[in-house]
C-alpha atoms as a PDB file:
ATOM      1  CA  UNK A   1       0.000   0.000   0.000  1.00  0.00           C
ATOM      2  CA  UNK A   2       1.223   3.542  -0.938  1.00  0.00           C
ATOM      3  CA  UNK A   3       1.329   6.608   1.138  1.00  0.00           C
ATOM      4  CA  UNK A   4      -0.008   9.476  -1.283  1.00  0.00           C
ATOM      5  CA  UNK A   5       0.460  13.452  -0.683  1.00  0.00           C
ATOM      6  CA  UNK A   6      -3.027  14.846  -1.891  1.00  0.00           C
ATOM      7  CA  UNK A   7      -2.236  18.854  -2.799  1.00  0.00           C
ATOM      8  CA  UNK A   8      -4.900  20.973  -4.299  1.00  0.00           C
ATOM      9  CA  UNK A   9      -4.744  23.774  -6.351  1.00  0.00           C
ATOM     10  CA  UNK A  10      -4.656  27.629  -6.232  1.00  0.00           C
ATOM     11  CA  UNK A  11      -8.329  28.779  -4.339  1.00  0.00           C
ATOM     12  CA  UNK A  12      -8.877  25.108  -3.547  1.00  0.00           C
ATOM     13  CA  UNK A  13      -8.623  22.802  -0.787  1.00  0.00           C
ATOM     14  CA  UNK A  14      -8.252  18.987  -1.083  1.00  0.00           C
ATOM     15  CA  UNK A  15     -11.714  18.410  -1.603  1.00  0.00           C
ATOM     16  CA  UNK A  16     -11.130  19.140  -5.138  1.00  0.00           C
ATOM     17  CA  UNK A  17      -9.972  15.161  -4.743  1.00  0.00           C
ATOM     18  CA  UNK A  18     -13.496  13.809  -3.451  1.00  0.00           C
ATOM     19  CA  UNK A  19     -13.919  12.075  -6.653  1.00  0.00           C
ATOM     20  CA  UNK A  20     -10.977  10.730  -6.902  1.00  0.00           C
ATOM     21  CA  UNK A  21     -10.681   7.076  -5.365  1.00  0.00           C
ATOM     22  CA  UNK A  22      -8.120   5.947  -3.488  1.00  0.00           C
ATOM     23  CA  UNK A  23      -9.330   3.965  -1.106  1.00  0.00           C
ATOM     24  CA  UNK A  24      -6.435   1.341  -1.491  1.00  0.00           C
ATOM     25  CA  UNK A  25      -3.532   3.169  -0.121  1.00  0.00           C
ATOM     26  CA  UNK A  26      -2.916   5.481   2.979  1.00  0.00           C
ATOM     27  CA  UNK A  27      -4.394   9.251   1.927  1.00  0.00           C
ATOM     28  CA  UNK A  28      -2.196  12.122   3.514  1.00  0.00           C
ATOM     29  CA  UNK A  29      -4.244  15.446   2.405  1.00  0.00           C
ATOM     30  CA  UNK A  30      -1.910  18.743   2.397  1.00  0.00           C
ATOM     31  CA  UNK A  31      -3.846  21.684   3.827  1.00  0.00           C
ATOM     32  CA  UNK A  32      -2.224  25.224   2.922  1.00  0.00           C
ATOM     33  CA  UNK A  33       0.096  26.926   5.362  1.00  0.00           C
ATOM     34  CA  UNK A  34       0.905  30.400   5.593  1.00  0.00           C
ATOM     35  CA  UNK A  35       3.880  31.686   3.655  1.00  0.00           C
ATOM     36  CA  UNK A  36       6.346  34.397   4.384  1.00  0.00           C
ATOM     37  CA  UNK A  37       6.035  37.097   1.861  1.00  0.00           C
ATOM     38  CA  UNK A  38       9.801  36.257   0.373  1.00  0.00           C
ATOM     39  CA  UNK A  39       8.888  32.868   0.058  1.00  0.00           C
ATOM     40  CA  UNK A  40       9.594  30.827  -3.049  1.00  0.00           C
ATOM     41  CA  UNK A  41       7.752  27.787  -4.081  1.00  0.00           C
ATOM     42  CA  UNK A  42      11.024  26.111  -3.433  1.00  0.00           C
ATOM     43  CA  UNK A  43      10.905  27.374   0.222  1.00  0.00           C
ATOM     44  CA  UNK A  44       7.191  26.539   0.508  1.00  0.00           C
ATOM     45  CA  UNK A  45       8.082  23.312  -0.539  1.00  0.00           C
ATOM     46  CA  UNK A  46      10.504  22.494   1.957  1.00  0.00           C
ATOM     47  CA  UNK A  47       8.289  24.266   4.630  1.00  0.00           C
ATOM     48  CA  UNK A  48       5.414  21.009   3.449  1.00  0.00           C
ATOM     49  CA  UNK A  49       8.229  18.703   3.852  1.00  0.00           C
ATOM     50  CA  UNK A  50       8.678  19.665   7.202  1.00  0.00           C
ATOM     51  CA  UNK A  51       4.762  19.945   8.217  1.00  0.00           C
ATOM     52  CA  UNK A  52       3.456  17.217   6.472  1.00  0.00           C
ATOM     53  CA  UNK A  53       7.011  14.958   7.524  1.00  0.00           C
ATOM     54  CA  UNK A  54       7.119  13.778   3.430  1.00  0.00           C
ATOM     55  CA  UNK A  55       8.796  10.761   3.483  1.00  0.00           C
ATOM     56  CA  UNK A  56      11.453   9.456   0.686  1.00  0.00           C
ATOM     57  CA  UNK A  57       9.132   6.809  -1.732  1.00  0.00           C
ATOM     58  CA  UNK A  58       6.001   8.152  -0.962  1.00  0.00           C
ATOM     59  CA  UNK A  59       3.611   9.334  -3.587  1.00  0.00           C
ATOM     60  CA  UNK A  60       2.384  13.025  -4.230  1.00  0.00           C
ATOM     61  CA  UNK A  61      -0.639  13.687  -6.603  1.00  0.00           C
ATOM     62  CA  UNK A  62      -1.184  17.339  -7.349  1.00  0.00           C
ATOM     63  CA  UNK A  63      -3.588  19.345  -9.172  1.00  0.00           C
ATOM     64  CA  UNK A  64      -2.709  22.590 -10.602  1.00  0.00           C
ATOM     65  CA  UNK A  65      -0.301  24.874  -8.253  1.00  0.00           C
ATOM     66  CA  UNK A  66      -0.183  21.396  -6.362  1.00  0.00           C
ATOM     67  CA  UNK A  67       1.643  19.532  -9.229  1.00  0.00           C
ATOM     68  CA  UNK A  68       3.910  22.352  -9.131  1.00  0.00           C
ATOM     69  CA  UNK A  69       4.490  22.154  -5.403  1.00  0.00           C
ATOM     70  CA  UNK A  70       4.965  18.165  -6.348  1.00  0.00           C
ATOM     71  CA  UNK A  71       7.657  18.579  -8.025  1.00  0.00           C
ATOM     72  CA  UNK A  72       9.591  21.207  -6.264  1.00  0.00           C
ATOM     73  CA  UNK A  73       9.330  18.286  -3.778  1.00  0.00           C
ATOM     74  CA  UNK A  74      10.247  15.767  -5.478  1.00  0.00           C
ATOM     75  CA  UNK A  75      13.652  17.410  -6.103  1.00  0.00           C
ATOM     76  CA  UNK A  76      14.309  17.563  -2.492  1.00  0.00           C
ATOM     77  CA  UNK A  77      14.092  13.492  -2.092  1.00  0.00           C
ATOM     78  CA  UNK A  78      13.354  10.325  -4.373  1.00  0.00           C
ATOM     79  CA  UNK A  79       9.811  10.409  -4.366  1.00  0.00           C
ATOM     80  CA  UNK A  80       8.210   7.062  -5.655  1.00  0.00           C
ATOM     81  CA  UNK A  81       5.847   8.418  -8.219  1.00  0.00           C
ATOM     82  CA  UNK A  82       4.853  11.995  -8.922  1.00  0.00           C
ATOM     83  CA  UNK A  83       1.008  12.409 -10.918  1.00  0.00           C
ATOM     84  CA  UNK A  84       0.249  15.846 -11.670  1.00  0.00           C
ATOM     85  CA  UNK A  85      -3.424  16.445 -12.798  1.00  0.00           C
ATOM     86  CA  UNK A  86      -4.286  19.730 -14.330  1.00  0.00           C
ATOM     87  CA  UNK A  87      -0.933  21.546 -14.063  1.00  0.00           C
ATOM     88  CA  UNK A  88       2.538  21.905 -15.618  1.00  0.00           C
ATOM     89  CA  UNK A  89       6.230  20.557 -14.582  1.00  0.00           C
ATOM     90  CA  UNK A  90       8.554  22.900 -15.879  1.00  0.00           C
ATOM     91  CA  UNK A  91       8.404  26.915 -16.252  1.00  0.00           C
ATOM     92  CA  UNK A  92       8.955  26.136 -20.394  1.00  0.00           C
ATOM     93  CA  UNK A  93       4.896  24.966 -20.156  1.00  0.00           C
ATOM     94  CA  UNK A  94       3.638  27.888 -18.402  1.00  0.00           C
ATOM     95  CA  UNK A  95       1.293  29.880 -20.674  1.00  0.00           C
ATOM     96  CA  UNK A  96       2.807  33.148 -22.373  1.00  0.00           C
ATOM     97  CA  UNK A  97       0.549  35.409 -20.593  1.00  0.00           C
ATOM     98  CA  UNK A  98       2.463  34.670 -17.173  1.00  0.00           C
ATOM     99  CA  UNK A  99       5.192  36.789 -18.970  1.00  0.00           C
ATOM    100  CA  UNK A 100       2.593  39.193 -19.263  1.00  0.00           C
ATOM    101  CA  UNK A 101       1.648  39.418 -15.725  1.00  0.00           C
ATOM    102  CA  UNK A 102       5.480  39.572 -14.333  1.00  0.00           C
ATOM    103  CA  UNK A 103       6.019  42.690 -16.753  1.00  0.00           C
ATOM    104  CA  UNK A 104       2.925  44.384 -16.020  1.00  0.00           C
ATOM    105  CA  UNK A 105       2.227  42.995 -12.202  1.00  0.00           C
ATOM    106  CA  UNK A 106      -1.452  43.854 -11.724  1.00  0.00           C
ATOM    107  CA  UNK A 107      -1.474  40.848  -9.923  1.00  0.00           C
ATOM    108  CA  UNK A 108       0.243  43.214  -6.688  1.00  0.00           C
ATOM    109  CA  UNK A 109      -2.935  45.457  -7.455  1.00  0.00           C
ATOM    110  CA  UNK A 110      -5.416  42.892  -6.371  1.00  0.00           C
ATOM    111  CA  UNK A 111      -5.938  42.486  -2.840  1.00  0.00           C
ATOM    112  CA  UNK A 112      -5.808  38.904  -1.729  1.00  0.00           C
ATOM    113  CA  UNK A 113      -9.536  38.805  -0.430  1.00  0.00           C
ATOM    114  CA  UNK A 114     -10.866  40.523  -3.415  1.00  0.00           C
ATOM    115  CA  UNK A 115      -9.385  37.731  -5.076  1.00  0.00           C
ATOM    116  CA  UNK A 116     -11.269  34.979  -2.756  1.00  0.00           C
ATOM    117  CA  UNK A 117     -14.315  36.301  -4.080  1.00  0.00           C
ATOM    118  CA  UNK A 118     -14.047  36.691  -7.644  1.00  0.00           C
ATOM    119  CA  UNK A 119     -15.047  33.241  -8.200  1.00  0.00           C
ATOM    120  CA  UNK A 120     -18.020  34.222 -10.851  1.00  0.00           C
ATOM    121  CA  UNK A 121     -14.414  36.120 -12.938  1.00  0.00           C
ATOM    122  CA  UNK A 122     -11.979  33.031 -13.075  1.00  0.00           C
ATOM    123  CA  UNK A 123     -14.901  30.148 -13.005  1.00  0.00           C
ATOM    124  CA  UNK A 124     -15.442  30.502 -16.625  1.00  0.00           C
ATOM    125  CA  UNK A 125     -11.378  30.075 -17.417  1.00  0.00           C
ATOM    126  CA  UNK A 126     -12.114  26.486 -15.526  1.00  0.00           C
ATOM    127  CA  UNK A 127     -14.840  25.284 -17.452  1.00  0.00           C
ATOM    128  CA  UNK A 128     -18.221  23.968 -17.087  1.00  0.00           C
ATOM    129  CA  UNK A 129     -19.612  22.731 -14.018  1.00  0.00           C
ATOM    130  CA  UNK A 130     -22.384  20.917 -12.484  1.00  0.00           C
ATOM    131  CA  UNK A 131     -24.261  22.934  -9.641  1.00  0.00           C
ATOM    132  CA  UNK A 132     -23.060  21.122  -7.233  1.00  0.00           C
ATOM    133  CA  UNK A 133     -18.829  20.936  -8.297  1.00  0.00           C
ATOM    134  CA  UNK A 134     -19.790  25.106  -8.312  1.00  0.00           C
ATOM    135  CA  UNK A 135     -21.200  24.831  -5.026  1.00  0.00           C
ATOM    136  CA  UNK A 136     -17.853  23.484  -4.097  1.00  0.00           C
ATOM    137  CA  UNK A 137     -15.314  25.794  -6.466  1.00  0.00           C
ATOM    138  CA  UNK A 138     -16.604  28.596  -4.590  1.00  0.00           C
ATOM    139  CA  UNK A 139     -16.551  27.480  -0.937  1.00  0.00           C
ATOM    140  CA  UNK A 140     -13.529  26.344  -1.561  1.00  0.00           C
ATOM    141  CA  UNK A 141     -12.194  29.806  -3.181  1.00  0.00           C
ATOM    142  CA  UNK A 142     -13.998  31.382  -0.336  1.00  0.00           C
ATOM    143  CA  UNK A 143     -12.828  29.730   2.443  1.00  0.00           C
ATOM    144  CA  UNK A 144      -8.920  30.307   0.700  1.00  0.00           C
ATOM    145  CA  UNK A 145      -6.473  32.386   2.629  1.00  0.00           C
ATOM    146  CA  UNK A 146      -6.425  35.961   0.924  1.00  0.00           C
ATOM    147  CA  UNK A 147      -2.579  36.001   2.379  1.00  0.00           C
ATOM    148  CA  UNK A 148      -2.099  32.734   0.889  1.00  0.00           C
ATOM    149  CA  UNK A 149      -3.886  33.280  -2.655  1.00  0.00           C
ATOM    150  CA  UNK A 150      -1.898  36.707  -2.946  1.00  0.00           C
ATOM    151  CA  UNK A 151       0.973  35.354  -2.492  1.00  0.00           C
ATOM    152  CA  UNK A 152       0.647  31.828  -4.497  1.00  0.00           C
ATOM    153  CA  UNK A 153      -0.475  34.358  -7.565  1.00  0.00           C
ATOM    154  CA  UNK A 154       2.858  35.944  -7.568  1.00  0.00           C
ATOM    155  CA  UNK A 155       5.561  32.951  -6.875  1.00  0.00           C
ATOM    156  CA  UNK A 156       3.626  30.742  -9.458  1.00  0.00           C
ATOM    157  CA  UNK A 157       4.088  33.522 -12.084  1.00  0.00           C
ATOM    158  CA  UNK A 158       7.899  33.839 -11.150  1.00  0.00           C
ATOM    159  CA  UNK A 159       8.573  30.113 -10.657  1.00  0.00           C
ATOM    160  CA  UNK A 160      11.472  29.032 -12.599  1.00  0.00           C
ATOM    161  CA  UNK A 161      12.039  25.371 -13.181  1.00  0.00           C
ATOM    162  CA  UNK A 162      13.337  22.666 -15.785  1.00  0.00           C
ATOM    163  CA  UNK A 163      14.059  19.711 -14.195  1.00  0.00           C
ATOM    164  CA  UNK A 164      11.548  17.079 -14.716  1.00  0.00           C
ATOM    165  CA  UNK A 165      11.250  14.701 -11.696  1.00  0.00           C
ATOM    166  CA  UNK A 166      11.812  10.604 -12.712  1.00  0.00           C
ATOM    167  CA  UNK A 167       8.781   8.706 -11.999  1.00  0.00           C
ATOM    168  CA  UNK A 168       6.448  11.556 -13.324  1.00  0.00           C
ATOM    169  CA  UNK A 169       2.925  10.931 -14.950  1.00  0.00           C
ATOM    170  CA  UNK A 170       0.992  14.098 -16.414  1.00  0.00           C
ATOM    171  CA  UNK A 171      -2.397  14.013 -17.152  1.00  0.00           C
ATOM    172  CA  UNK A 172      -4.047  17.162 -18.935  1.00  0.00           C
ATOM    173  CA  UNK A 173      -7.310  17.803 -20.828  1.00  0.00           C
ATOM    174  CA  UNK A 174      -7.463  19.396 -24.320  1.00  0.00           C
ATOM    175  CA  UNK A 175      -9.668  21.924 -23.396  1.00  0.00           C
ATOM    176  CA  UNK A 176      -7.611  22.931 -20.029  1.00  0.00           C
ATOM    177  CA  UNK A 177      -7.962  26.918 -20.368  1.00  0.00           C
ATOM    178  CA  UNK A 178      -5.197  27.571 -17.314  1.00  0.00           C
ATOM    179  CA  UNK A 179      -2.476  25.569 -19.113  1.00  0.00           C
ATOM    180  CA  UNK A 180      -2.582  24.591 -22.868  1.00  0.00           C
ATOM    181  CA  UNK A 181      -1.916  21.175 -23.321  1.00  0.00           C
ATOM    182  CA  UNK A 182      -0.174  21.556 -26.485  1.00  0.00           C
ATOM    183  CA  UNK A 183       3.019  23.536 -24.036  1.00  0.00           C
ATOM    184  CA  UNK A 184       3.122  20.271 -22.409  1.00  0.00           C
ATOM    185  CA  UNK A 185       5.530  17.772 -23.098  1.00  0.00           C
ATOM    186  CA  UNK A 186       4.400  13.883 -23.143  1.00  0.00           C
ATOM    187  CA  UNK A 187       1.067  14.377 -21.255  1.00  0.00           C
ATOM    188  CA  UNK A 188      -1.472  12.039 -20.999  1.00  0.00           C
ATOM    189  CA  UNK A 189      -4.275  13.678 -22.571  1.00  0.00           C
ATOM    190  CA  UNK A 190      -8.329  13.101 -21.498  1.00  0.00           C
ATOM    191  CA  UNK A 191     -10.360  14.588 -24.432  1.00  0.00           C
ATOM    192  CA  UNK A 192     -12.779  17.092 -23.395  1.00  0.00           C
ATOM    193  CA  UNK A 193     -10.808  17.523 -20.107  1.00  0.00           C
ATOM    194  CA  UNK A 194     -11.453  21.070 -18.660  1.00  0.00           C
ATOM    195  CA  UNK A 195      -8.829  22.801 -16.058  1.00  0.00           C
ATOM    196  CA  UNK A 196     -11.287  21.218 -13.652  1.00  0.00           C
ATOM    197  CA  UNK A 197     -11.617  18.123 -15.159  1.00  0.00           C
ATOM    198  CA  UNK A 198     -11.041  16.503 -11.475  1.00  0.00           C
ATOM    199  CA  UNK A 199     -14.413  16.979 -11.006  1.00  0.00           C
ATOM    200  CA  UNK A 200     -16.114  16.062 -13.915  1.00  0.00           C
ATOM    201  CA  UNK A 201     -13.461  13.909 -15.461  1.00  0.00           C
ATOM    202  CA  UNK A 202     -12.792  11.673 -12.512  1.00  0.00           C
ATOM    203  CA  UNK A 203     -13.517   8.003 -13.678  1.00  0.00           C
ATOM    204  CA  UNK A 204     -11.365   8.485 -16.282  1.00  0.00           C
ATOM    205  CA  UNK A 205      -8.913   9.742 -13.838  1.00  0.00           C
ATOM    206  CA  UNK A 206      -9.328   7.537 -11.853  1.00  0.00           C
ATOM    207  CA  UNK A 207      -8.852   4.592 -13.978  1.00  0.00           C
ATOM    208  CA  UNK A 208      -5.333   6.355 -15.041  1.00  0.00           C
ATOM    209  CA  UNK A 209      -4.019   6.492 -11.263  1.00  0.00           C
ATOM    210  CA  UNK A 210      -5.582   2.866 -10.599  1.00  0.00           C
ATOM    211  CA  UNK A 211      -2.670   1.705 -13.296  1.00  0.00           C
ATOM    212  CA  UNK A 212      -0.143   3.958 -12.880  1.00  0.00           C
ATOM    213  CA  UNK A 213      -0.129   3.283  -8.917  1.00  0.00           C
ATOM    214  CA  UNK A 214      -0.734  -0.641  -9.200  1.00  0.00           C
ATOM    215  CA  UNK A 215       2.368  -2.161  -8.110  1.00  0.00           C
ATOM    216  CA  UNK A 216       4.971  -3.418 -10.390  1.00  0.00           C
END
């Protein structure tokens, strides 16, 4: 049986994995901390290490700014396998309007709890939902740190990265809005898959995790 890191994404919590099944192995979810305002995502990383007491061989699953976190991880210790859903490994995948948003930083602008609440403004960059995954999106984007989400805006669009884990499995949907599949090198693709395709997508996910994580 594996022990699996569960980190959500930007304005989510790990709920965002209550479709997911993974009732096989030992489930470790990874609530947000606070950062420091100089904080890097390699810092924050380490700083999950130490809370969460990430173990060499374990397995991390992250979705979005988690997959990110994942691998910043995974470069501190051999990490068994590393699945990111919905999210990119190296800074050569980010979209070309992050270089946008470093050069003209209205990002600073935007107080962090004006940002918790703009849910009806970034929902449609996410894709469709049911009522009830909305339901969820927004308590979850509610219920975000505005310290945290300020800061997590800012580090992800100056995070700087190309090494590429071994042992890494991406999975991305071609109609991901957040991060364009086609920037992503060797994904495995789900066809229709939104940036929130966790939700909506998740039998198909988790059919995907149920092989890569069966034992060899």
């Amino acid at each position: 049986m594996s022990r699996i890191y569960l980190i959500a994404g930007l304005g989510a919590d790990t709920r965002v994995y209550n479709n997911i099944d993974l009732q096989d192995h030992e489930v470790i979810t990874v609530d947000w901390i606070e950062p420091a305002p100089q904080d890097t995502l390699v810092a924050y990383a380490q700083k999950l290490i130490y809370q969460y007491n990430i173990k060499p061989n374990s397995v991390l699953i992250g979705n979005s700014l988690g997959g990110i976190l994942s691998v910043e991880i995974a470069k501190f210790m051999p990490i068994s396998k590393v699945i990111l859903i919905s999210s990119i490994k190296t800074s050569d995948e980010a979209p070309g309007y992050f270089k946008l948003f470093r050069n003209l930083p209205i990002q600073k602008l935007i107080p962090g709890k004006l940002f918790t609440s703009m849910g009806f403004l970034v929902k449609p960059m996410f894709g469709h939902m049911s009522a009830e995954d909305a339901w969820l999106f927004n308590d979850m984007l509610k219920h975000t740190s505005p310290v945290f989400a300020k800061w997590a805006m800012n580090a992800v669009l100056h995070w700087k990265n190309d090494v590429v884990p071994p042992n890494l499995y991406h999975i991305t949907g071609d109609k991901d809005l957040v991060f364009d599949y086609k920037r992503i090198k060797n994904p495995t693709i789900i066809k229709g898959g939104t940036h929130i395709m966790i939700f909506d997508k998740a039998k198909e996910i988790n059919k995907l995790l149920k092989k890569i994580l069966a034992p060899k």
